[in-house]
N, C-alpha and C. Protein backbone atom coordinates (compact mmCIF):
# COMPACT_ATOMS: atom_id res chain seq x y z
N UNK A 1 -11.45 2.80 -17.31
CA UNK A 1 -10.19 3.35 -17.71
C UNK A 1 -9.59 2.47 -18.78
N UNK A 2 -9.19 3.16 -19.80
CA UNK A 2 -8.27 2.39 -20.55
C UNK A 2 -6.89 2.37 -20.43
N UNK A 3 -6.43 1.31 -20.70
CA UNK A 3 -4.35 1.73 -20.97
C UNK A 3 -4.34 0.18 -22.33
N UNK A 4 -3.24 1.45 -22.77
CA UNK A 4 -3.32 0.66 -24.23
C UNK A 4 -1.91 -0.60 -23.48
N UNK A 5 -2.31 -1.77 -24.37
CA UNK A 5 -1.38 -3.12 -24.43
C UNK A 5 -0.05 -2.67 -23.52
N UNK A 6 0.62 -1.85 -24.72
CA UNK A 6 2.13 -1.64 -25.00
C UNK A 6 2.37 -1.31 -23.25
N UNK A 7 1.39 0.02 -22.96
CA UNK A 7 1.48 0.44 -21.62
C UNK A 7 1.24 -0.45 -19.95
N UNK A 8 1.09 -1.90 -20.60
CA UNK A 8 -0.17 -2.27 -18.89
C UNK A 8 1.31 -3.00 -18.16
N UNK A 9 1.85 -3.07 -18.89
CA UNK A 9 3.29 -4.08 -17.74
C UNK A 9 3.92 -2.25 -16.98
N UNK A 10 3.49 -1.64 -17.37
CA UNK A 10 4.18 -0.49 -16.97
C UNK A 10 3.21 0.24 -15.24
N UNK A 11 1.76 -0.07 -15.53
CA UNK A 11 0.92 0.41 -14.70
C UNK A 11 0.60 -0.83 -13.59
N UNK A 12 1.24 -1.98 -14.25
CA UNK A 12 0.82 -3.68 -13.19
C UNK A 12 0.80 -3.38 -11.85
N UNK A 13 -0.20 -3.43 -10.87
CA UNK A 13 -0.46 -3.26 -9.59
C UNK A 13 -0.83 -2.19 -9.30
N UNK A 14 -0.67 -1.06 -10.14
CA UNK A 14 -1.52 0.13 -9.35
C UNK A 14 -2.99 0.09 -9.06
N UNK A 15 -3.15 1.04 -8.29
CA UNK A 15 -4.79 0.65 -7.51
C UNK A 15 -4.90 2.35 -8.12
N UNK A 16 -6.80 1.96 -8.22
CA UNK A 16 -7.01 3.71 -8.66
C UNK A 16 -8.09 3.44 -8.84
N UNK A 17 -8.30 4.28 -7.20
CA UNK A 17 -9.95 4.80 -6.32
C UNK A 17 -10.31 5.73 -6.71
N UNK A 18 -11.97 5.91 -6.29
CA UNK A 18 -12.30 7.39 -6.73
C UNK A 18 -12.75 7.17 -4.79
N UNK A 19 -12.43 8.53 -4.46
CA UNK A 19 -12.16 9.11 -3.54
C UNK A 19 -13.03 10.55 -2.98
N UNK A 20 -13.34 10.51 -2.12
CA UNK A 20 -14.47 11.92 -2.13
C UNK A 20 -13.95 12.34 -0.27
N UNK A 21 -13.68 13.70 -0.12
CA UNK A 21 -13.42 14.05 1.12
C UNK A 21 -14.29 15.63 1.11
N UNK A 22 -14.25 16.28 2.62
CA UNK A 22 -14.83 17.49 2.47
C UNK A 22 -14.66 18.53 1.62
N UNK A 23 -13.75 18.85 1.13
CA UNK A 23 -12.91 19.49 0.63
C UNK A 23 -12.69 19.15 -1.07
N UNK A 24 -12.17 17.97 -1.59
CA UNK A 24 -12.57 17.42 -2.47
C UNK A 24 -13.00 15.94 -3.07
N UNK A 25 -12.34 15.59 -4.36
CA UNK A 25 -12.90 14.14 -4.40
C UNK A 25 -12.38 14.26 -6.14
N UNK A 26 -12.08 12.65 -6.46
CA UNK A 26 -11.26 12.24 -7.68
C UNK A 26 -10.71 11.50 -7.28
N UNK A 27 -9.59 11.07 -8.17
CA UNK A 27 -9.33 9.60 -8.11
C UNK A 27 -8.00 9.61 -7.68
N UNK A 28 -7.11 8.54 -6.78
CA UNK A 28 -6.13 8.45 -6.22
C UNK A 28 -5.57 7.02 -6.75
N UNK A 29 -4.46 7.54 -7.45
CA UNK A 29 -3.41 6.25 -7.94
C UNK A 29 -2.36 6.08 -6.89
N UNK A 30 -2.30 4.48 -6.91
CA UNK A 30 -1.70 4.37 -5.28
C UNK A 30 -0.44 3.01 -6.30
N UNK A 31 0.65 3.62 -6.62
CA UNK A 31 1.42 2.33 -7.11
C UNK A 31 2.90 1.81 -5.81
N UNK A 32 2.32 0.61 -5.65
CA UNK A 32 3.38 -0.05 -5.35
C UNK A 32 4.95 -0.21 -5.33
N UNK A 33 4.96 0.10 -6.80
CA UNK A 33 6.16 -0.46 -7.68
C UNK A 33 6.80 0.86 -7.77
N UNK A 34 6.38 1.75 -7.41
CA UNK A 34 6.85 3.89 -7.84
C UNK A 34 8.04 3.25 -7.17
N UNK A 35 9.35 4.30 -8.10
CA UNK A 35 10.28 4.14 -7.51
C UNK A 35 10.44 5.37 -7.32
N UNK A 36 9.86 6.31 -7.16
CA UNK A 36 9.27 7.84 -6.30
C UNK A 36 8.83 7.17 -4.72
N UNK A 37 9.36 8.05 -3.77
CA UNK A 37 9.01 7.22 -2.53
C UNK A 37 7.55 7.71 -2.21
N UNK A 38 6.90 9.07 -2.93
CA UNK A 38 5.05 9.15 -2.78
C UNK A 38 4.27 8.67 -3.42
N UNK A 39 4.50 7.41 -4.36
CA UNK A 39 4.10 7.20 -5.15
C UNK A 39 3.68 8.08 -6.24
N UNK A 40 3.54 9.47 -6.10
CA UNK A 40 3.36 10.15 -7.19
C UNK A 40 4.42 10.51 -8.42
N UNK A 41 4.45 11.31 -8.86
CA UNK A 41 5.49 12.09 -9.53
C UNK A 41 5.47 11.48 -11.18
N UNK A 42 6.40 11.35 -12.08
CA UNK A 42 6.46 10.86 -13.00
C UNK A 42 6.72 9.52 -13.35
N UNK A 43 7.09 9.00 -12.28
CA UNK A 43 7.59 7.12 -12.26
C UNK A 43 6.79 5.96 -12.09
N UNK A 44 6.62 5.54 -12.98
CA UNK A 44 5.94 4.55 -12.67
C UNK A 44 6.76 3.41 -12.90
N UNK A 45 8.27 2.86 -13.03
CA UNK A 45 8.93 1.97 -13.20
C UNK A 45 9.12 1.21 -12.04
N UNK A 46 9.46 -0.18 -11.96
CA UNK A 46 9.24 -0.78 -10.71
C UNK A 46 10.87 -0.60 -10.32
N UNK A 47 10.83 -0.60 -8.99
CA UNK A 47 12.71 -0.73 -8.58
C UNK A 47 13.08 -2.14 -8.91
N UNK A 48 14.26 -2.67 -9.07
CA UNK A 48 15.17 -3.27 -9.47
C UNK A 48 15.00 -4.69 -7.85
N UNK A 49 14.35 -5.47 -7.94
CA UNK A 49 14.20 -6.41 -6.58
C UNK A 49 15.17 -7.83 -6.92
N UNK A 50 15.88 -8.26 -6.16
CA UNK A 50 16.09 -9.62 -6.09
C UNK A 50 15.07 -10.57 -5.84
N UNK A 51 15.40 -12.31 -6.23
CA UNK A 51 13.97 -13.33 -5.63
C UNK A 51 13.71 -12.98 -4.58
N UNK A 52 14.25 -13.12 -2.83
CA UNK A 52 14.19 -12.85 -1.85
C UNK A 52 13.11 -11.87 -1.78
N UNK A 53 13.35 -10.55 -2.23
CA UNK A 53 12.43 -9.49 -2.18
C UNK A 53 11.30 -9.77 -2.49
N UNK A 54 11.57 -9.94 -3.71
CA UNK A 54 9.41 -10.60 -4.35
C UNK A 54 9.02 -11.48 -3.27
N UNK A 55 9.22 -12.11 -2.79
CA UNK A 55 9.07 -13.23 -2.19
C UNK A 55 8.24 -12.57 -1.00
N UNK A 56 8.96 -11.76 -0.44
CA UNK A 56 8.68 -11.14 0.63
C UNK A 56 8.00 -9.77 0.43
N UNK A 57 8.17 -9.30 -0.46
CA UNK A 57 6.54 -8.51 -1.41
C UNK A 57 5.47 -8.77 -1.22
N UNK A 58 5.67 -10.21 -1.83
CA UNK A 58 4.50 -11.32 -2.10
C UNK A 58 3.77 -11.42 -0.93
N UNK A 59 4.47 -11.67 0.10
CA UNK A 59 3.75 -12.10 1.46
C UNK A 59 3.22 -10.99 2.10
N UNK A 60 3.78 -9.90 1.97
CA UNK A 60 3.34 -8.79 2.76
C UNK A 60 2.05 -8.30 2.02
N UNK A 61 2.14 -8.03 0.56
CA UNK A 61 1.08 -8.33 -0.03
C UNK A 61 0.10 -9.00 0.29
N UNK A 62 -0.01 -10.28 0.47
CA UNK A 62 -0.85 -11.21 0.94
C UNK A 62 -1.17 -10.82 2.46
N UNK A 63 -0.52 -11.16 3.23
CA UNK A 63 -1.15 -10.45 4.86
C UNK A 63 -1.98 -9.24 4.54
N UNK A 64 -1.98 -8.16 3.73
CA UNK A 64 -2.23 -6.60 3.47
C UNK A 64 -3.86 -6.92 2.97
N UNK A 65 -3.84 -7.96 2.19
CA UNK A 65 -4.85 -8.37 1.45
C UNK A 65 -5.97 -9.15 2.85
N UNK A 66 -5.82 -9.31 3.94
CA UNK A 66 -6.30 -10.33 5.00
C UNK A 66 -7.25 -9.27 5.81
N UNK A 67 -6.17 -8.15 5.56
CA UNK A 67 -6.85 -6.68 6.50
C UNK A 67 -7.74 -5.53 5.58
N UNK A 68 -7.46 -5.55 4.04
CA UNK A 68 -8.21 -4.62 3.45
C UNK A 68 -9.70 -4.80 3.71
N UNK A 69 -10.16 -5.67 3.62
CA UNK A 69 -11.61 -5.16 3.70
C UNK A 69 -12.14 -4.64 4.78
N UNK A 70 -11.68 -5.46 6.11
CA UNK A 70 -11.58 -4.95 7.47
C UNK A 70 -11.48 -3.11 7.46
N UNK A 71 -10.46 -2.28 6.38
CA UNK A 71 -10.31 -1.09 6.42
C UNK A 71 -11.20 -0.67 5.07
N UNK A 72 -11.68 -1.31 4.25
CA UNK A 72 -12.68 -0.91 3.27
C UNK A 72 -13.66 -0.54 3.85
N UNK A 73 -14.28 -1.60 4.62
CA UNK A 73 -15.69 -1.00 5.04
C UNK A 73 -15.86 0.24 5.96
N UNK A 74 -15.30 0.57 6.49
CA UNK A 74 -15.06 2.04 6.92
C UNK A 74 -14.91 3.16 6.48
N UNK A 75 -14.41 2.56 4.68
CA UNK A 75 -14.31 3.63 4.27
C UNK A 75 -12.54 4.25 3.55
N UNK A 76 -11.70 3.06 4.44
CA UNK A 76 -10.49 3.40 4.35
C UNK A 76 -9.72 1.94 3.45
N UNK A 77 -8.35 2.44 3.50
CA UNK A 77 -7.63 1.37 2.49
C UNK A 77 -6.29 1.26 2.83
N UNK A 78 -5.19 0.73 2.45
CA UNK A 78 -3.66 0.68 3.00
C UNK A 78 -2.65 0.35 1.65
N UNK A 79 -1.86 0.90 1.67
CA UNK A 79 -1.07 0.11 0.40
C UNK A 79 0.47 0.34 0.97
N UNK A 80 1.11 -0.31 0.26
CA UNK A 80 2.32 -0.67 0.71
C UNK A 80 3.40 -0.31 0.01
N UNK A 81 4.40 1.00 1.13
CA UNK A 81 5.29 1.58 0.06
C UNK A 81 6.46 0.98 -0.11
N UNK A 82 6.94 0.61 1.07
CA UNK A 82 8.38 -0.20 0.83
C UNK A 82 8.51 -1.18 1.83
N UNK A 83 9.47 -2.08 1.30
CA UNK A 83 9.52 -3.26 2.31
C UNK A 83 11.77 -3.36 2.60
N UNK A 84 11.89 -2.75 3.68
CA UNK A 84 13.44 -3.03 3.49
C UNK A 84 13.70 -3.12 5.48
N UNK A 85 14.51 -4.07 5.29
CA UNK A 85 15.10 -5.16 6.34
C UNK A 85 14.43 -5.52 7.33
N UNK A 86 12.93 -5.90 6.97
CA UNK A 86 11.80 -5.80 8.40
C UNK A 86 11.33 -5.54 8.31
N UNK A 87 11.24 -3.91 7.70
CA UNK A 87 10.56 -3.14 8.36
C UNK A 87 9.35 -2.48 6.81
N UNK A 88 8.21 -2.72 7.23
CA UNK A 88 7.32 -2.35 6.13
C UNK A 88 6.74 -1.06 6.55
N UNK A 89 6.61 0.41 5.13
CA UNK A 89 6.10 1.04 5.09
C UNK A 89 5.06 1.36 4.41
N UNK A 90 3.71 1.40 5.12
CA UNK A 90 2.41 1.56 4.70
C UNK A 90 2.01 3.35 4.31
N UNK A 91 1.22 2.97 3.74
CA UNK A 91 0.07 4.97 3.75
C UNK A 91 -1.24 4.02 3.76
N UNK A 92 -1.81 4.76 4.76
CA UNK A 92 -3.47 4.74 4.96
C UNK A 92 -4.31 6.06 3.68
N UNK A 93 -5.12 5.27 2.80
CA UNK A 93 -5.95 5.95 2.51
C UNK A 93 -7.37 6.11 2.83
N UNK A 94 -7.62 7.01 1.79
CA UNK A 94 -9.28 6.93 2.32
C UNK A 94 -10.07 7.70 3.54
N UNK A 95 -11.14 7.11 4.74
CA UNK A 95 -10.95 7.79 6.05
C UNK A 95 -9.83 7.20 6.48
N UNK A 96 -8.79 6.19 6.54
CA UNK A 96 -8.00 5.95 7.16
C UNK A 96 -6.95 7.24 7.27
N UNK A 97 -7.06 7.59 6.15
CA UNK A 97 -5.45 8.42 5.86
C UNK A 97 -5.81 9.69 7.14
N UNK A 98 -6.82 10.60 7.65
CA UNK A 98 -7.10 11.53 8.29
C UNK A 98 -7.82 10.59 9.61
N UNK A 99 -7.79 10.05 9.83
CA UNK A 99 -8.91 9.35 11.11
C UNK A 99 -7.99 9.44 12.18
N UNK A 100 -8.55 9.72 13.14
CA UNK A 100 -7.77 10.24 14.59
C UNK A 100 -7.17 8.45 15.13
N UNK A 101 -7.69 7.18 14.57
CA UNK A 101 -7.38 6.26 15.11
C UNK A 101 -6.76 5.44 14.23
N UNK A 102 -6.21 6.18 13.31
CA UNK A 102 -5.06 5.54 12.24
C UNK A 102 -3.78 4.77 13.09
N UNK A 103 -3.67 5.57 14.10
CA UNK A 103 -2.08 4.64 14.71
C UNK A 103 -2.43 3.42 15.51
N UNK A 104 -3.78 3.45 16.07
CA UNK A 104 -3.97 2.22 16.64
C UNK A 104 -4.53 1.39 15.23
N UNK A 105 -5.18 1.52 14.58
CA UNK A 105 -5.50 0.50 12.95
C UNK A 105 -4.38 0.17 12.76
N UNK A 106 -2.77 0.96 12.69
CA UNK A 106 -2.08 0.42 11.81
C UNK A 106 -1.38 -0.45 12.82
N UNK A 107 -0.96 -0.46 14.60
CA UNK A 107 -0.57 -1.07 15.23
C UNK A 107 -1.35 -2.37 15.48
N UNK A 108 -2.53 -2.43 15.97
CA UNK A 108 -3.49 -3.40 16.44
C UNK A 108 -4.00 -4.16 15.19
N UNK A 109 -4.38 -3.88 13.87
CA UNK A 109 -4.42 -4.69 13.18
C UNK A 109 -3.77 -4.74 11.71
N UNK A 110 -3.66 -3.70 11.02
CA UNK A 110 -2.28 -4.14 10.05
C UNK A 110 -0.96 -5.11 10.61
N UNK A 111 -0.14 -4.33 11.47
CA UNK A 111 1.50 -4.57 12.32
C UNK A 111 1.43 -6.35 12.66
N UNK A 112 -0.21 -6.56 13.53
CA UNK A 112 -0.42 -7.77 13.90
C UNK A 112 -0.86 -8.74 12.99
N UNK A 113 -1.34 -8.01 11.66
CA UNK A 113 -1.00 -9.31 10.52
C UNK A 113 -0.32 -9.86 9.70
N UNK A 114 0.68 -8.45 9.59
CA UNK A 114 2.14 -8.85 9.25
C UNK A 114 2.72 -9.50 9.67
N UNK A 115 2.66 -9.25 10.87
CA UNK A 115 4.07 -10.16 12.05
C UNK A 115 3.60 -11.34 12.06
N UNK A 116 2.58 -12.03 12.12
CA UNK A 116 1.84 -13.15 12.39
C UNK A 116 1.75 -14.00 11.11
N UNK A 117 1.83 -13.31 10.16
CA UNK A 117 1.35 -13.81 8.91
C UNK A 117 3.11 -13.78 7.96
N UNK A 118 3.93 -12.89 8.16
CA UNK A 118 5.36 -12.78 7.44
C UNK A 118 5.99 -12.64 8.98
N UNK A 119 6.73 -13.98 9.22
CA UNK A 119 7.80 -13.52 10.28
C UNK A 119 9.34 -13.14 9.94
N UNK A 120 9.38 -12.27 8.68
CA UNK A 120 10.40 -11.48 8.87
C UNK A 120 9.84 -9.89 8.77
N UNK A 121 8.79 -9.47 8.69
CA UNK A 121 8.38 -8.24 9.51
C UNK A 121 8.03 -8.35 10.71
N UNK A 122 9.21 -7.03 11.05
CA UNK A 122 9.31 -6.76 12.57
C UNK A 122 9.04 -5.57 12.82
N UNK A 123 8.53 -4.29 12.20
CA UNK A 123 7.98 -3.26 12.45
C UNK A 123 7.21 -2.87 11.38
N UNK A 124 5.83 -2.08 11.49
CA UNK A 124 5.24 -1.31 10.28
C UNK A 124 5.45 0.01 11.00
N UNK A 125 5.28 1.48 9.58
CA UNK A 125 5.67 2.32 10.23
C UNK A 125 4.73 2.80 9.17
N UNK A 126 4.39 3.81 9.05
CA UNK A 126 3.65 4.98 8.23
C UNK A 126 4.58 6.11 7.35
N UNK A 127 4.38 5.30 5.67
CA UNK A 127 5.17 5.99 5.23
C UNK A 127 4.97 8.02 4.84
N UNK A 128 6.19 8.30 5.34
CA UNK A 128 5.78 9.92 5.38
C UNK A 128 6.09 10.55 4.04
């Protein structure tokens, strides 16, 4: 993929899989920074964060990064939609996003590397 210069501070952190399910298959842009809460739509601008926030971005980021491969090799992936007072909201992609055992993945080992790894997350939830 290309993105010209002018454009890459604009696309910084998006992830973009190619993706194959029964039904279909192509590529899924998964941005962080959307200040669209599906990450889709026309936005790709990042919201407006204080230090505190990055900070705590940063870390949740990092814990997220401890468990991806754990959900790669299966097939699946996680990204992270919002982070506000605690409480972090994930989307499972991949097989994760349809797998009948998505709520125990995201309780038993996402939730438990957050909390363990950032002790100011106190709940993960599945962003809808």
């Amino acid at each position: 993929m290309f993105v010209a210069s002018a454009s890459a501070s604009i696309v910084h952190g998006v992830r973009i899989d190619y993706v194959e399910s029964l039904t279909s298959s192509g590529f899924a842009f998964s941005n962080p920074n959307a200040s669209d809460p599906c990450s889709c739509g026309s936005s790709f601008s990042a919201p407006e964060r204080d230090g505190n926030e990055d900070i705590l971005w940063q870390q949740v980021d990092e814990a997220i990064q401890q468990v991806r491969p754990f959900l790669q090799r299966d097939g699946g992936d996680v990204s992270v939609v919002d982070v506000t007072g605690g409480v972090v909201s994930v989307r499972l992609t991949g097989a994760c996003g349809g797998c009948s055992s998505a709520l125990d993945t995201l309780a038993g080992v996402i939730e438990r590397q957050l909390k363990e790894s950032v002790p100011a997350v106190e709940r993960v939830v599945l962003a809808s």
